[in-house]
C-alpha atoms as a PDB file:
ATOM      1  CA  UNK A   1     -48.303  -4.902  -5.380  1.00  0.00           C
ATOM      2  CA  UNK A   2     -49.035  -8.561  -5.737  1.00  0.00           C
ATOM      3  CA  UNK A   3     -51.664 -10.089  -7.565  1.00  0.00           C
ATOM      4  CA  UNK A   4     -53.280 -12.310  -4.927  1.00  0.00           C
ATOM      5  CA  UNK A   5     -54.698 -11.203  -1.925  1.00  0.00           C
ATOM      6  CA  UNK A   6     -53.639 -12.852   1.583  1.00  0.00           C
ATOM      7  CA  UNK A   7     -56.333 -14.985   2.988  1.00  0.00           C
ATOM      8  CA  UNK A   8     -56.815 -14.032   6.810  1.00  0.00           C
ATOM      9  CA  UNK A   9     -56.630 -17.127   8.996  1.00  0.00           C
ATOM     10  CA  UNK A  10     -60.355 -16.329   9.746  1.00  0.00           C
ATOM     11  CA  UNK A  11     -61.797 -16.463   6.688  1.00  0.00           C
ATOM     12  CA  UNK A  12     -60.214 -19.794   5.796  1.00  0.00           C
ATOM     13  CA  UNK A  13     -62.031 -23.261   4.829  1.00  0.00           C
ATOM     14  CA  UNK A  14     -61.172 -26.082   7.460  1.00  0.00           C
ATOM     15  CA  UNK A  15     -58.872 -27.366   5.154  1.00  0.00           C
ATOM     16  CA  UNK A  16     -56.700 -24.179   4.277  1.00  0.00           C
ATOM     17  CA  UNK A  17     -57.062 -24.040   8.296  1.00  0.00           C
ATOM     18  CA  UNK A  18     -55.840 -27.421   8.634  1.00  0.00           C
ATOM     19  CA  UNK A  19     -52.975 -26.811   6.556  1.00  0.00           C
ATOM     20  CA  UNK A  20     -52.367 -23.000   7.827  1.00  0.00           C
ATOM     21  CA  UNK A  21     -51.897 -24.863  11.406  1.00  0.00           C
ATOM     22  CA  UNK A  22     -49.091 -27.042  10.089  1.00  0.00           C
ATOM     23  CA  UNK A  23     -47.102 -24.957   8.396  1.00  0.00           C
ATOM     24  CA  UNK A  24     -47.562 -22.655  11.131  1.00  0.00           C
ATOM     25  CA  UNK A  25     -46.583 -25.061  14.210  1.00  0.00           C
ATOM     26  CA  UNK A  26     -43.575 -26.132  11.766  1.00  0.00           C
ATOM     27  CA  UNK A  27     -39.725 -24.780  11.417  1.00  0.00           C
ATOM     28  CA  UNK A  28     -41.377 -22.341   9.699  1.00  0.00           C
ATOM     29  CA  UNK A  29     -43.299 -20.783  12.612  1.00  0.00           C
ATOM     30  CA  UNK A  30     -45.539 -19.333  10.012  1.00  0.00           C
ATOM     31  CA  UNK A  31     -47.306 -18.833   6.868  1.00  0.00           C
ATOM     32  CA  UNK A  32     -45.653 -16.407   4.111  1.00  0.00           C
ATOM     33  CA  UNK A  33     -44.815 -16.185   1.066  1.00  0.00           C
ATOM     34  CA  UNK A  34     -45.374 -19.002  -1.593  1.00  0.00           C
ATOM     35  CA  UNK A  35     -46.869 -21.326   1.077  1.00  0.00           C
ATOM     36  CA  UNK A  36     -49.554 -18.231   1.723  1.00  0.00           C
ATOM     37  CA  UNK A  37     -50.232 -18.412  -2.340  1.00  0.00           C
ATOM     38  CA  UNK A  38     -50.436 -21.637  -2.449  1.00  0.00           C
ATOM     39  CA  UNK A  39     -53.000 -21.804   0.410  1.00  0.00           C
ATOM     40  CA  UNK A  40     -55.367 -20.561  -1.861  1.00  0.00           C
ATOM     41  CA  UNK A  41     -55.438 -24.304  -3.327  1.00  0.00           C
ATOM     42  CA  UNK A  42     -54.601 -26.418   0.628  1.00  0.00           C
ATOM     43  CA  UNK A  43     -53.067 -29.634  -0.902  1.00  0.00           C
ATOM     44  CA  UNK A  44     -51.010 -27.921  -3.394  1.00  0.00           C
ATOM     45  CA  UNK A  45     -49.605 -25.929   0.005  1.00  0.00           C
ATOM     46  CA  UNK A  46     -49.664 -29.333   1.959  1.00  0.00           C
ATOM     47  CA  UNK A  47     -47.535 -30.727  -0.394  1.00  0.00           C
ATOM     48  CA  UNK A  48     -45.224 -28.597  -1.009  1.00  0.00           C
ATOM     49  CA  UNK A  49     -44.154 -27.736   2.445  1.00  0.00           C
ATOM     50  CA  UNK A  50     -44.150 -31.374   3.115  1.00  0.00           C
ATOM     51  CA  UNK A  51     -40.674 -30.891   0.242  1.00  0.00           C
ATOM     52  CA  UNK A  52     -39.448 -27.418   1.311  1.00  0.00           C
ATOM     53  CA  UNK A  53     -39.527 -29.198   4.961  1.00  0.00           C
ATOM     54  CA  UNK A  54     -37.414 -31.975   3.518  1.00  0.00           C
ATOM     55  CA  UNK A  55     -35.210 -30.268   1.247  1.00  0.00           C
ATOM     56  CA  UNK A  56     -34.760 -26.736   3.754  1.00  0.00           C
ATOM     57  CA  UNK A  57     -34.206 -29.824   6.861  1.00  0.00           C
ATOM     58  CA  UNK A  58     -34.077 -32.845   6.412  1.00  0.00           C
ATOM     59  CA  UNK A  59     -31.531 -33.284   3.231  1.00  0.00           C
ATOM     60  CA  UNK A  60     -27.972 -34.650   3.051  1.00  0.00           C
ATOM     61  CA  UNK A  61     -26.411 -30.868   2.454  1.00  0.00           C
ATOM     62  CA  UNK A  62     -25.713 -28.983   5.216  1.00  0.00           C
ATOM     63  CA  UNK A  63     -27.093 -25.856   5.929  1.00  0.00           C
ATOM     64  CA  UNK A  64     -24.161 -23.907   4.159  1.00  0.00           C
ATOM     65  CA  UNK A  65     -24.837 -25.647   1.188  1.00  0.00           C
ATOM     66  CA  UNK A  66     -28.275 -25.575   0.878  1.00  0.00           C
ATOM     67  CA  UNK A  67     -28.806 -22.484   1.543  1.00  0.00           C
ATOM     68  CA  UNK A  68     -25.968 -21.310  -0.852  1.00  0.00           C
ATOM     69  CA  UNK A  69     -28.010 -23.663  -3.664  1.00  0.00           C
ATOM     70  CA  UNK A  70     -31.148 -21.267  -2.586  1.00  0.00           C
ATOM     71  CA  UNK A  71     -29.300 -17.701  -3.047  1.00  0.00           C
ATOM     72  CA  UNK A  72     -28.097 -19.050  -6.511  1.00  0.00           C
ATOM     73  CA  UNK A  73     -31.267 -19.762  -7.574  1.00  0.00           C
ATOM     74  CA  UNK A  74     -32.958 -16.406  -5.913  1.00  0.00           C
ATOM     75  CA  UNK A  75     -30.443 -14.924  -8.097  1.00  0.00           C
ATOM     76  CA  UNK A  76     -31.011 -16.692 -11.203  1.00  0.00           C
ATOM     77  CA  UNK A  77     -35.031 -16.124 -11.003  1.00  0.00           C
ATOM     78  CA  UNK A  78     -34.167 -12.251  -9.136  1.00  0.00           C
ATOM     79  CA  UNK A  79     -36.522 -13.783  -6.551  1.00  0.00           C
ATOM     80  CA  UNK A  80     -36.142 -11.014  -4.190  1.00  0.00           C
ATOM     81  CA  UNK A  81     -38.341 -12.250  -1.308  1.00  0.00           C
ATOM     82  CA  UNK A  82     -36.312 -15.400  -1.560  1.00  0.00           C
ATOM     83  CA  UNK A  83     -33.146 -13.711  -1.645  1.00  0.00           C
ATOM     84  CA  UNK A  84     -34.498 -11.429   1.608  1.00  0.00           C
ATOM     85  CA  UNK A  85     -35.371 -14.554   3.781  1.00  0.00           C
ATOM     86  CA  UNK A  86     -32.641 -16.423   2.809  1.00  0.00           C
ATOM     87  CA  UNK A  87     -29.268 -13.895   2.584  1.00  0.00           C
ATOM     88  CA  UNK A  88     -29.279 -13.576   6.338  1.00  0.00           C
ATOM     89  CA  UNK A  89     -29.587 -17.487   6.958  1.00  0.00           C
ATOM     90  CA  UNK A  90     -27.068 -17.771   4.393  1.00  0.00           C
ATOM     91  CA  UNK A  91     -24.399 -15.795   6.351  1.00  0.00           C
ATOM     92  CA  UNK A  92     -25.304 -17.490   9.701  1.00  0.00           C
ATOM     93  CA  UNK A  93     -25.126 -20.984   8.133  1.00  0.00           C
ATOM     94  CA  UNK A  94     -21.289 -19.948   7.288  1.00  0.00           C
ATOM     95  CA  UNK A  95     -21.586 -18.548   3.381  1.00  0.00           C
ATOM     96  CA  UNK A  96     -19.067 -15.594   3.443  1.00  0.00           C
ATOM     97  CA  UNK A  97     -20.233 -11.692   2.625  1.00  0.00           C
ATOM     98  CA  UNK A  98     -17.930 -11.673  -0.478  1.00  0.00           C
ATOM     99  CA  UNK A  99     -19.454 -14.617  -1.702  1.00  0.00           C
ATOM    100  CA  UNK A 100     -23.466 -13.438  -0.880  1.00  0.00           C
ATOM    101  CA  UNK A 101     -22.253 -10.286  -2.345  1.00  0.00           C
ATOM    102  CA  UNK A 102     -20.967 -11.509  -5.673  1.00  0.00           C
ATOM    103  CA  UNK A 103     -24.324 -13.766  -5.923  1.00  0.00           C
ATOM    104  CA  UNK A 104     -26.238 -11.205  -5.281  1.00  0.00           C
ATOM    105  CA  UNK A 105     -24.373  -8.840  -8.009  1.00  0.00           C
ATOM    106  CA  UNK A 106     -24.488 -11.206 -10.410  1.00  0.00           C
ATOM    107  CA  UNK A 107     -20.632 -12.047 -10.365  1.00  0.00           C
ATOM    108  CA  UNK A 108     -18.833 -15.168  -9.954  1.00  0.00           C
ATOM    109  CA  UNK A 109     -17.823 -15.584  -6.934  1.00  0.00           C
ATOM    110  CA  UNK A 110     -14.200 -16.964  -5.206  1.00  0.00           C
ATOM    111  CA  UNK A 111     -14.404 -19.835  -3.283  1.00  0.00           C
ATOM    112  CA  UNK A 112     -12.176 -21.429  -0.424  1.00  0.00           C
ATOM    113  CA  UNK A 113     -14.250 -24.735  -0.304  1.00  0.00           C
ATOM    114  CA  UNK A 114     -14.657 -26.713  -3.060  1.00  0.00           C
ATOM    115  CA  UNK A 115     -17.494 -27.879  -1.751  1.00  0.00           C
ATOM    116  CA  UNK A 116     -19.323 -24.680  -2.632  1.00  0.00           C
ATOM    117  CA  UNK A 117     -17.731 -24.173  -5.949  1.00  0.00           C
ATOM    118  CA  UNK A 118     -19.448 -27.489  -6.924  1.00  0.00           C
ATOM    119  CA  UNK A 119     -23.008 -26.761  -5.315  1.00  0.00           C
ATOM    120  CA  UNK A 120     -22.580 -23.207  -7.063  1.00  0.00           C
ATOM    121  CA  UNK A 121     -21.919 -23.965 -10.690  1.00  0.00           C
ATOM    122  CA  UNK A 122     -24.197 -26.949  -9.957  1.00  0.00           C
ATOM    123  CA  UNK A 123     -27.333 -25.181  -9.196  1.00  0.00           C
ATOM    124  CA  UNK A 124     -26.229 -21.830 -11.887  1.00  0.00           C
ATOM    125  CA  UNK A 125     -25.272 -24.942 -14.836  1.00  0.00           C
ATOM    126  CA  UNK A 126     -28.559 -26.568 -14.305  1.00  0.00           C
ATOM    127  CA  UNK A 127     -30.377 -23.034 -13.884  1.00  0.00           C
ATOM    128  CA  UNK A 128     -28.733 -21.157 -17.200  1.00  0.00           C
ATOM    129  CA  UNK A 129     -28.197 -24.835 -19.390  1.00  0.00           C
ATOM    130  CA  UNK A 130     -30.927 -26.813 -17.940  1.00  0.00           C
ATOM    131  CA  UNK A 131     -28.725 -29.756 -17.909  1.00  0.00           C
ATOM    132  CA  UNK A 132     -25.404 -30.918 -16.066  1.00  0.00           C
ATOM    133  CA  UNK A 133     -22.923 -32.111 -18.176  1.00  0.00           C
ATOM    134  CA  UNK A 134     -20.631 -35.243 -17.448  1.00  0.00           C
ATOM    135  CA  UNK A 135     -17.678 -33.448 -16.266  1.00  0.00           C
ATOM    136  CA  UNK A 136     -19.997 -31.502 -13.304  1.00  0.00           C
ATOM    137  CA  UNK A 137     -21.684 -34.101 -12.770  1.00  0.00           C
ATOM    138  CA  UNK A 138     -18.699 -36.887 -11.932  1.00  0.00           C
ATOM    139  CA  UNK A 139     -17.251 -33.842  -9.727  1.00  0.00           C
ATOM    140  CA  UNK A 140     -20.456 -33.365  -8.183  1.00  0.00           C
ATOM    141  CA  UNK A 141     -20.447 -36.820  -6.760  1.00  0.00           C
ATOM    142  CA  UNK A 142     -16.852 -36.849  -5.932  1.00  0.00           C
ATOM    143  CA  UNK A 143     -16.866 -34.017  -3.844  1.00  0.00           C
ATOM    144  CA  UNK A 144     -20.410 -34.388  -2.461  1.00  0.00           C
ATOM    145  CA  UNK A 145     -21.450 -38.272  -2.868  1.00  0.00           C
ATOM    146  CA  UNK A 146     -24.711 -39.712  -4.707  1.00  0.00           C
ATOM    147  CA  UNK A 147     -27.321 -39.049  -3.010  1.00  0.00           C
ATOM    148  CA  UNK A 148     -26.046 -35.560  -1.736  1.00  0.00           C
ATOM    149  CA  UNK A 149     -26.452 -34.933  -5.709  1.00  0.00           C
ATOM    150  CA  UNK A 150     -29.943 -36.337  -5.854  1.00  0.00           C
ATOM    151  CA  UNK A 151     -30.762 -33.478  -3.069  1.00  0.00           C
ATOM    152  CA  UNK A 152     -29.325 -30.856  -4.486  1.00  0.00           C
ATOM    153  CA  UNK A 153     -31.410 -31.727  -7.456  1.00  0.00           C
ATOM    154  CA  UNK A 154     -34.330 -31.100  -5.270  1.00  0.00           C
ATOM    155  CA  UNK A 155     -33.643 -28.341  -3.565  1.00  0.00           C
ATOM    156  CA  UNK A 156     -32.696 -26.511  -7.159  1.00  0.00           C
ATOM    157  CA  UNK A 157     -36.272 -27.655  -8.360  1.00  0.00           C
ATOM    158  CA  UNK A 158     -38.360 -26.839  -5.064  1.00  0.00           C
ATOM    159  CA  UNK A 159     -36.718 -23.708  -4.935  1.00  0.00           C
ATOM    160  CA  UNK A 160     -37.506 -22.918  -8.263  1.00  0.00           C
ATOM    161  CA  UNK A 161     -41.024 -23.438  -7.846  1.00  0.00           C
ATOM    162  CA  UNK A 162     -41.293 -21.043  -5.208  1.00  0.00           C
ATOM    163  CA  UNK A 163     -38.927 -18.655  -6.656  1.00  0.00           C
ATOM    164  CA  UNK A 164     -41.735 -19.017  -9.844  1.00  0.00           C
ATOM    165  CA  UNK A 165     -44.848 -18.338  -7.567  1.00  0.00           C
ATOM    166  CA  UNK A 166     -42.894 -15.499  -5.990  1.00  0.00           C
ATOM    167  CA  UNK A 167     -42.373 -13.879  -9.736  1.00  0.00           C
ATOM    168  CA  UNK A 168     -45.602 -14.686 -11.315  1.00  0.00           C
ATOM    169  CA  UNK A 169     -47.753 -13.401  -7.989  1.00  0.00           C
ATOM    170  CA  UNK A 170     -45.102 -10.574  -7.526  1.00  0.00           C
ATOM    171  CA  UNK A 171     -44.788 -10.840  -3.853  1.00  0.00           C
ATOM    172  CA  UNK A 172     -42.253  -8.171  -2.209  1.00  0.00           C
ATOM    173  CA  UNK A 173     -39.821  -8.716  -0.490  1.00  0.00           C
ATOM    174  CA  UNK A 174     -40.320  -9.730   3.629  1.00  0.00           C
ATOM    175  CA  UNK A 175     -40.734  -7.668   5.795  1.00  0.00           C
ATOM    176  CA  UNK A 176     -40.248  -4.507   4.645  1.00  0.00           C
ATOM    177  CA  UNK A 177     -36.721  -5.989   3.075  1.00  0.00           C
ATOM    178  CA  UNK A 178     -35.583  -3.489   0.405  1.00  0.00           C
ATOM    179  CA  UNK A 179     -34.623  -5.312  -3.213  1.00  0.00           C
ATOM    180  CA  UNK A 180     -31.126  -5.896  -3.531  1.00  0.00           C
ATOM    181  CA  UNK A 181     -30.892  -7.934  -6.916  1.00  0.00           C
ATOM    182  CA  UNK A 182     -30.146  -6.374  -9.486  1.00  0.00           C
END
C-alpha cells in the first residue's frame, strides 16, 4: 500500500497540470511512479524529469550501460518498481539474462565486456562505500572516458533519488509486476 495517494489529472492545480502534460507528451509517455510523487510538489517533478530525461537519454552511456547502472542501483536500494520498469529495458538494450539474474539475486555477476564490469562495480563501489577509490576510478576513465564518468555519476545519484522516493512512499511494483528482489 503506498503512503501517498495518486492525484487524478482532474483534480490537479494548473501547474501540476502543466507539468503532468510534459512528462506525459515526453519519452516517458506518462506519469508514474516517482514523477507521480513528486507531482504533489510540480517543480520538484519539473526538475527532476528535466535529469531523468538527460541521464535515461541524453547521456554519453549507451543504453546497455545505463540501464545496467539503473538495475545495480534498483538492487542496492531493493527498489522493486525500479527494478520492474527497468529489467525488461535492460535485456532489450543488450544486458544478458545471467547477468540481470545475478543482479537481481544479489550475486556478482560474469562479464564478457569490460565495459560493464567497470559501470557495475562503479555504480555497487559508490553505492556500498560511498566513494570510488583511485584504482576504479583511473579504470573508469580508461575504459569509458571523462565525461562518460561524470554521467555515470549522475545517473547513480538520479537514480538513487527515485529509487529513495520509491522506498520511503512504498510504491509497488508496475503494473501488476510481481517483486523479484530479494
Amino acid at each position: 500500500m503506498t503512503r501517498i495517494a495518486s492525484l487524478q489529472p482532474e483534480n490537479l492545480t494548473p501547474r501540476q497540470k502543466e507539468v503532468y502534460d510534459a512528462i506525459a507528451s515526453g519519452p516517458r509517455g506518462r506519469v508514474r511512479g516517482p514523477l507521480a510523487v513528486w507531482l504533489n510538489r510540480p517543480d520538484l517533478a519539473d526538475r527532476a524529469q528535466a535529469l531523468g530525461r538527460y541521464c535515461r537519454y541524453d547521456s554519453l552511456l549507451e543504453p546497455r550501460l545505463s540501464e545496467l547502472a539503473i538495475l545495480a542501483t534498483a538492487r542496492v536500494w531493493k527498489s522493486e518498481f525500479e527494478w520492474a520498469a527497468h529489467k525488461v529495458i535492460a535485456l532489450k538494450a543488450g544486458i544478458s539474462p545471467d547477468i540481470v539474474e545475478a543482479i537481481r539475486t544479489d550475486r556478482q555477476p560474469v562479464f564478457e565486456n569490460e565495459d560493464e564490469a567497470v559501470v557495475y562495480d562503479y555504480a555497487i563501489t559508490l553505492h556500498t562505500e560511498r566513494h570510488i577509490g583511485d584504482e576504479l576510478y583511473a579504470r573508469a576513465v580508461k575504459v569509458l572516458g571523462q565525461e562518460a564518468v561524470v554521467d555515470l555519476t549522475g545517473i547513480l545519484g538520479y537514480y538513487t533519488l527515485i529509487s529513495m522516493t520509491i522506498n520511503v512512499f512504498e510504491l509497488p511494483p508496475p503494473d501488476g509486476a510481481v517483486p523479484e528482489l530479494e
